[in-house]
N, C-alpha and C. Protein backbone atom coordinates (compact mmCIF):
# COMPACT_ATOMS: atom_id res chain seq x y z
N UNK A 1 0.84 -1.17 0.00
CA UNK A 1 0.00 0.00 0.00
C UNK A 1 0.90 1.24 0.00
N UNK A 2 0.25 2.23 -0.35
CA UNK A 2 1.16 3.51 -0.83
C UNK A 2 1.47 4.32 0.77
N UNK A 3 0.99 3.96 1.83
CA UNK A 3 0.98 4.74 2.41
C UNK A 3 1.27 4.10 4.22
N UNK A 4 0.84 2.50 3.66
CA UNK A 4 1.06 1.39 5.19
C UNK A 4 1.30 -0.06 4.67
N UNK A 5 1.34 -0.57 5.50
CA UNK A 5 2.15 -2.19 5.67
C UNK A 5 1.05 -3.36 6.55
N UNK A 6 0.98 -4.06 5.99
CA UNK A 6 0.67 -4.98 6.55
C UNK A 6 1.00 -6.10 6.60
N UNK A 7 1.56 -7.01 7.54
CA UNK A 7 2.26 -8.23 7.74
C UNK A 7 1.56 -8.85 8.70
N UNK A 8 1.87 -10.04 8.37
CA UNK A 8 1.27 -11.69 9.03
C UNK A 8 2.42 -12.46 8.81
N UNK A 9 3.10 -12.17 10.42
CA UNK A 9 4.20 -12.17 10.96
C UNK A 9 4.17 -14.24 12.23
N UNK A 10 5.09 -14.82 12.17
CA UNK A 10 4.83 -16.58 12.74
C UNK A 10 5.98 -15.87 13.40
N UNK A 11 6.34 -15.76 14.39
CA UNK A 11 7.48 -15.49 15.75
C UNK A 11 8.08 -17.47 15.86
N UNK A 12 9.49 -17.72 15.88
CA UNK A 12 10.12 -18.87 15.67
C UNK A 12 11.33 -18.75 16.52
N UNK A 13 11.76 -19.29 16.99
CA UNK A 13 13.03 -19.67 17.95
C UNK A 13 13.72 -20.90 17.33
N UNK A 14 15.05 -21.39 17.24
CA UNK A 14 15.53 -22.32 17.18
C UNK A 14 16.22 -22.88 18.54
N UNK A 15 16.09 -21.98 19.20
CA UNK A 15 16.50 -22.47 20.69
C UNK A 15 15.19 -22.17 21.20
N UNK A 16 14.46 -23.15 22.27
CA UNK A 16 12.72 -22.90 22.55
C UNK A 16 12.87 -22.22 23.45
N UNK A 17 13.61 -22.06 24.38
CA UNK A 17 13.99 -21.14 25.60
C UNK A 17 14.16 -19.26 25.52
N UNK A 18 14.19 -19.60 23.81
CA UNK A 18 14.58 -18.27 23.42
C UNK A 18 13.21 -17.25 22.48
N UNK A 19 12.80 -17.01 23.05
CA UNK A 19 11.68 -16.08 22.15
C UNK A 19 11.47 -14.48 22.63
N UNK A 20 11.12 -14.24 21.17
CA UNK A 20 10.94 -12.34 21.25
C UNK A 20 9.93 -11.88 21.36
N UNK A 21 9.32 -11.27 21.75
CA UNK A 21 8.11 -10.95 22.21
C UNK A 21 7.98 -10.16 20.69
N UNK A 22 6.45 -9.96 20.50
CA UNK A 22 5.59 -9.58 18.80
C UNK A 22 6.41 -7.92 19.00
N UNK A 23 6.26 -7.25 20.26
CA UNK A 23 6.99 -5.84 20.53
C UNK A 23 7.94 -5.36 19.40
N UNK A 24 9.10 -5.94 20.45
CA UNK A 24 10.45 -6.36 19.99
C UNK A 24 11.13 -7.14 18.39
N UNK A 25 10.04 -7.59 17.54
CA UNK A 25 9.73 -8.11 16.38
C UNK A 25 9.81 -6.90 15.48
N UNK A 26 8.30 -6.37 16.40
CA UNK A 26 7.94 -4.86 15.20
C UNK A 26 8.68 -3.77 15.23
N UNK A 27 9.61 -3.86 16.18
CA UNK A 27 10.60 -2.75 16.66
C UNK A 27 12.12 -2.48 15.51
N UNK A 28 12.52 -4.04 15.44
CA UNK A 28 13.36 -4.54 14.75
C UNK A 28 12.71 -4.31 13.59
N UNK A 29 11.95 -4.40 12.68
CA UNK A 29 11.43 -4.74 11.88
C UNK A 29 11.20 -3.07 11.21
N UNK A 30 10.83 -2.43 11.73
CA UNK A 30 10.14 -0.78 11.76
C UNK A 30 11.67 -0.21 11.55
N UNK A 31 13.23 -0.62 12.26
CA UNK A 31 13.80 0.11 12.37
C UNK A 31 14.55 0.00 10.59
N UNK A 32 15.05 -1.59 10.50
CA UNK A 32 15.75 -1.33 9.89
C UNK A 32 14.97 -1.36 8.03
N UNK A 33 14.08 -1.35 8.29
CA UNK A 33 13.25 -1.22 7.30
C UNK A 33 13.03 0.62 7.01
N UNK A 34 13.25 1.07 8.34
CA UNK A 34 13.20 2.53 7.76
C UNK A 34 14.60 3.21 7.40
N UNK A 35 15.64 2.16 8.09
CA UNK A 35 16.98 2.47 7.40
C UNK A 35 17.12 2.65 6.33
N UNK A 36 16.84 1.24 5.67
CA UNK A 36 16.66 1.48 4.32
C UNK A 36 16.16 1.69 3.31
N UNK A 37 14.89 2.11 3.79
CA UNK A 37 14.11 2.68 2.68
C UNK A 37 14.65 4.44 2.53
N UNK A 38 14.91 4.81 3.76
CA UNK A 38 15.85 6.32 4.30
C UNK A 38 16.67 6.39 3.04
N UNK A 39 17.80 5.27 2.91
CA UNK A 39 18.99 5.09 2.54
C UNK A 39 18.84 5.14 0.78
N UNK A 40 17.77 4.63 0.55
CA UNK A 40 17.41 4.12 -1.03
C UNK A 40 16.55 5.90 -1.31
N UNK A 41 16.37 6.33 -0.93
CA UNK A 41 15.39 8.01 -1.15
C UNK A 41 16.37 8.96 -0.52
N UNK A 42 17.28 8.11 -0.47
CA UNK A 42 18.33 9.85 0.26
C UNK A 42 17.83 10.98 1.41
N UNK A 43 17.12 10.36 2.21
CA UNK A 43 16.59 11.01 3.22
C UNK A 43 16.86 10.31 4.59
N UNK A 44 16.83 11.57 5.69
CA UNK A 44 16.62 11.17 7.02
C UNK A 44 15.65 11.19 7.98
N UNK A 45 15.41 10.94 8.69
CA UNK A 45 14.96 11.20 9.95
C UNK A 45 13.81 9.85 10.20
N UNK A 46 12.76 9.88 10.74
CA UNK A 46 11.34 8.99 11.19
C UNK A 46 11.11 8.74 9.80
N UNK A 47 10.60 7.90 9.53
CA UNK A 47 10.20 7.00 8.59
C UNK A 47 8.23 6.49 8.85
N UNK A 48 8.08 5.51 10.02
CA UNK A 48 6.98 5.19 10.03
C UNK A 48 6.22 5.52 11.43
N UNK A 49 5.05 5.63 11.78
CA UNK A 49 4.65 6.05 12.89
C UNK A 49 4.49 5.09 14.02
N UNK A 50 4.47 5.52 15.26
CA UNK A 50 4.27 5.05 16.19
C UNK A 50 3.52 3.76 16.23
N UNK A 51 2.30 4.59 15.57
CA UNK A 51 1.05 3.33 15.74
C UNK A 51 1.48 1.77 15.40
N UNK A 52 1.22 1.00 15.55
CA UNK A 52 0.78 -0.44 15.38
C UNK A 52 -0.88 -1.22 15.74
N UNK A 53 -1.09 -2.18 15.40
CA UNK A 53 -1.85 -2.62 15.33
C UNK A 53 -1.27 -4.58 15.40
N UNK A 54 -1.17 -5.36 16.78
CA UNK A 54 -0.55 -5.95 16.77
C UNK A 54 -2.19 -6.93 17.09
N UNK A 55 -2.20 -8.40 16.97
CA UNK A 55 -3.55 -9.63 16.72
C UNK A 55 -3.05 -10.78 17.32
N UNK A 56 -3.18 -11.46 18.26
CA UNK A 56 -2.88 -12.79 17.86
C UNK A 56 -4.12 -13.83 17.22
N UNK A 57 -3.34 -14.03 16.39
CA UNK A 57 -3.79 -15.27 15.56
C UNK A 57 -4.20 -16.72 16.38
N UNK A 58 -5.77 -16.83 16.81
CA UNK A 58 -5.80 -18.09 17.12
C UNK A 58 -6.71 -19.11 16.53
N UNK A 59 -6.78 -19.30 15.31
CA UNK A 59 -7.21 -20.09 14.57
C UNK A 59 -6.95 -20.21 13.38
N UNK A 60 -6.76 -21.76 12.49
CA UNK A 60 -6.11 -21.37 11.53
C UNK A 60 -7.52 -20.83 10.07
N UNK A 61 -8.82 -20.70 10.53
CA UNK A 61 -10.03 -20.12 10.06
C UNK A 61 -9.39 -18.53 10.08
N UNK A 62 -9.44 -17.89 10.83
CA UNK A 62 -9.13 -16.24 11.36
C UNK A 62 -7.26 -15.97 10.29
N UNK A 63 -6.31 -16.96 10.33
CA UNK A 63 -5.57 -17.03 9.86
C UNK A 63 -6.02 -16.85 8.07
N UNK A 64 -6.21 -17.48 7.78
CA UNK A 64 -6.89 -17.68 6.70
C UNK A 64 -7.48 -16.04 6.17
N UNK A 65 -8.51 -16.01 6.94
CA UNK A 65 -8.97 -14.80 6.93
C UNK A 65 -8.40 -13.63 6.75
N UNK A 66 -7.32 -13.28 8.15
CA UNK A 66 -6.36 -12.37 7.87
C UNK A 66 -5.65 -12.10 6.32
N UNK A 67 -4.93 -13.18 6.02
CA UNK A 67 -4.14 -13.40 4.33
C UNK A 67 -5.29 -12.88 3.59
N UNK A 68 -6.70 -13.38 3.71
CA UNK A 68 -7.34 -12.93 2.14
C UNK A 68 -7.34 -11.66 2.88
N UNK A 69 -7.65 -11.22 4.22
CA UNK A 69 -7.57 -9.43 3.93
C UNK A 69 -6.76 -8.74 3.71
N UNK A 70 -5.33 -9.21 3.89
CA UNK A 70 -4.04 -8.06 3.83
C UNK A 70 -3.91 -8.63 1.76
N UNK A 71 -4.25 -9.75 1.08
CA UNK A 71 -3.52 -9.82 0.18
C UNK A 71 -4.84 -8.76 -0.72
N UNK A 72 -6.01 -8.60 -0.05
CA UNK A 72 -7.02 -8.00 -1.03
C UNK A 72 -7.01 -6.70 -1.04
N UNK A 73 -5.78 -6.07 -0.26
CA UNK A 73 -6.13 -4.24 0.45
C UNK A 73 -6.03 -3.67 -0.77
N UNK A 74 -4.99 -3.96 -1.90
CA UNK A 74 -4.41 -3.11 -2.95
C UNK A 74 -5.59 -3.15 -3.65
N UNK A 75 -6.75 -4.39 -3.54
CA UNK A 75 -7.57 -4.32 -4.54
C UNK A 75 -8.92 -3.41 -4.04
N UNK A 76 -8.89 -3.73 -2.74
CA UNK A 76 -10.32 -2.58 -2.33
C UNK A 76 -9.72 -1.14 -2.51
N UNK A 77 -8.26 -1.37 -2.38
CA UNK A 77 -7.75 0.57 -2.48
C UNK A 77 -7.88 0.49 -4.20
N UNK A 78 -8.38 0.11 -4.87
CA UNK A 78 -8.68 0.34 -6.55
C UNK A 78 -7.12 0.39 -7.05
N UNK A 79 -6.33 -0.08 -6.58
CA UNK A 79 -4.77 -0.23 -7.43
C UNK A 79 -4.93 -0.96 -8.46
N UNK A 80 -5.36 -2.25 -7.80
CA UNK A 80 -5.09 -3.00 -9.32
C UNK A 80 -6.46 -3.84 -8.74
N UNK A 81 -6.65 -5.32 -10.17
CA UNK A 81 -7.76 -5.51 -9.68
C UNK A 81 -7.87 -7.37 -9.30
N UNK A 82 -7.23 -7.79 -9.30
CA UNK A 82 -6.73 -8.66 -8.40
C UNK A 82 -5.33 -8.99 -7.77
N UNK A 83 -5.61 -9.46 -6.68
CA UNK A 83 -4.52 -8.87 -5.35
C UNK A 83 -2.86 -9.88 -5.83
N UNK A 84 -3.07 -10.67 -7.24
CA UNK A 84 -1.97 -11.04 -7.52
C UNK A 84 -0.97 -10.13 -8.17
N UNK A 85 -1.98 -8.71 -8.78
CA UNK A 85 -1.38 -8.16 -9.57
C UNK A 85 -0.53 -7.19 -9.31
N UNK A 86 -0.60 -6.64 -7.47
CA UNK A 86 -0.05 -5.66 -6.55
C UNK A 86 1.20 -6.23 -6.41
N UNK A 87 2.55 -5.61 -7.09
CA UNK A 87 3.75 -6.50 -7.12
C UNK A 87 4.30 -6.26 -5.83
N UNK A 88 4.05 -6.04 -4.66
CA UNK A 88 3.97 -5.84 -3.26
C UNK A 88 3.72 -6.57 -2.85
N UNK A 89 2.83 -7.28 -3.05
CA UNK A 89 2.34 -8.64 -1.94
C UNK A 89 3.06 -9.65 -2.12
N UNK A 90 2.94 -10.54 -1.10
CA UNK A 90 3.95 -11.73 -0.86
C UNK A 90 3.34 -12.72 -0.43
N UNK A 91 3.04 -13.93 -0.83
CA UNK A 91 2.83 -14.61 0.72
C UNK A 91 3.59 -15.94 0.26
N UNK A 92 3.69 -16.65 1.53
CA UNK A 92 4.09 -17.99 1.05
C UNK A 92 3.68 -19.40 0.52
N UNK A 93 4.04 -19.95 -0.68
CA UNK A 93 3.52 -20.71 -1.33
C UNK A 93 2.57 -22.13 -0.11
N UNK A 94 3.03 -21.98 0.90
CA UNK A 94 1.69 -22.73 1.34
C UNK A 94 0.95 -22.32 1.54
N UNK A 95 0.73 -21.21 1.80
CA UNK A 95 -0.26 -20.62 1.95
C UNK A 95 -1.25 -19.75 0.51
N UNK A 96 -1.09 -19.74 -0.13
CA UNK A 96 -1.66 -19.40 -1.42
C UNK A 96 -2.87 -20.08 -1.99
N UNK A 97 -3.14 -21.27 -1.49
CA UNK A 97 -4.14 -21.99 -1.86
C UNK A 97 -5.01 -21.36 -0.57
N UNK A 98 -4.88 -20.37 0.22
CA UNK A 98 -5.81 -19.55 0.38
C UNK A 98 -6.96 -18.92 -0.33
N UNK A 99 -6.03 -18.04 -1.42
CA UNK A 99 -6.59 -17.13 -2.09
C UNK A 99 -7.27 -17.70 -3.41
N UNK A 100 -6.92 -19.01 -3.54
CA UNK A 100 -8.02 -19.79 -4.54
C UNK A 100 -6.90 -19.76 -5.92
């Protein structure tokens, strides 16, 4: 989207003792993502806002759900007109037999 982000984010440890809280995820995630988008536009300072909007996911129905809404945003924002065609979106091939 031209203007926000949306991710459907699985938090993973390879040591089980070791996990990051969703916080600390979006923190990391917000920073160096505004590094470099900073870095690629030749500009400084804040990048993205405060806000978040953080969910847990407890079903894989609502899961489901989520994907068809973040992969359909470009298409309700009238960008393009199906959500394969928004060269922005991503998701992962198991999950694609979501969207039909």
């Amino acid at each position: 989207m031209p203007n926000h982000v949306h991710a459907l984010l699985t938090p993973f440890s390879h040591k089980q003792e070791y996990k990051k809280s969703l916080s600390s995820i979006t923190q990391s995630l917000k920073r160096y993502t505004a590094r470099q988008i900073n870095q690629a536009i030749d500009r400084n300072g804040s990048l993205w806002s405060e806000e978040t909007y953080d969910h847990l996911v407890r079903s894989e129905e609502e899961f489901a759900r989520i994907i068809t809404y973040i992969l359909n945003n470009p298409v309700k924002a009238s960008l393009v007109d199906k959500w394969d065609e928004w060269s922005f979106n991503w998701v992962a091939d198991e999950f694609k037999n979501v969207m039909g």
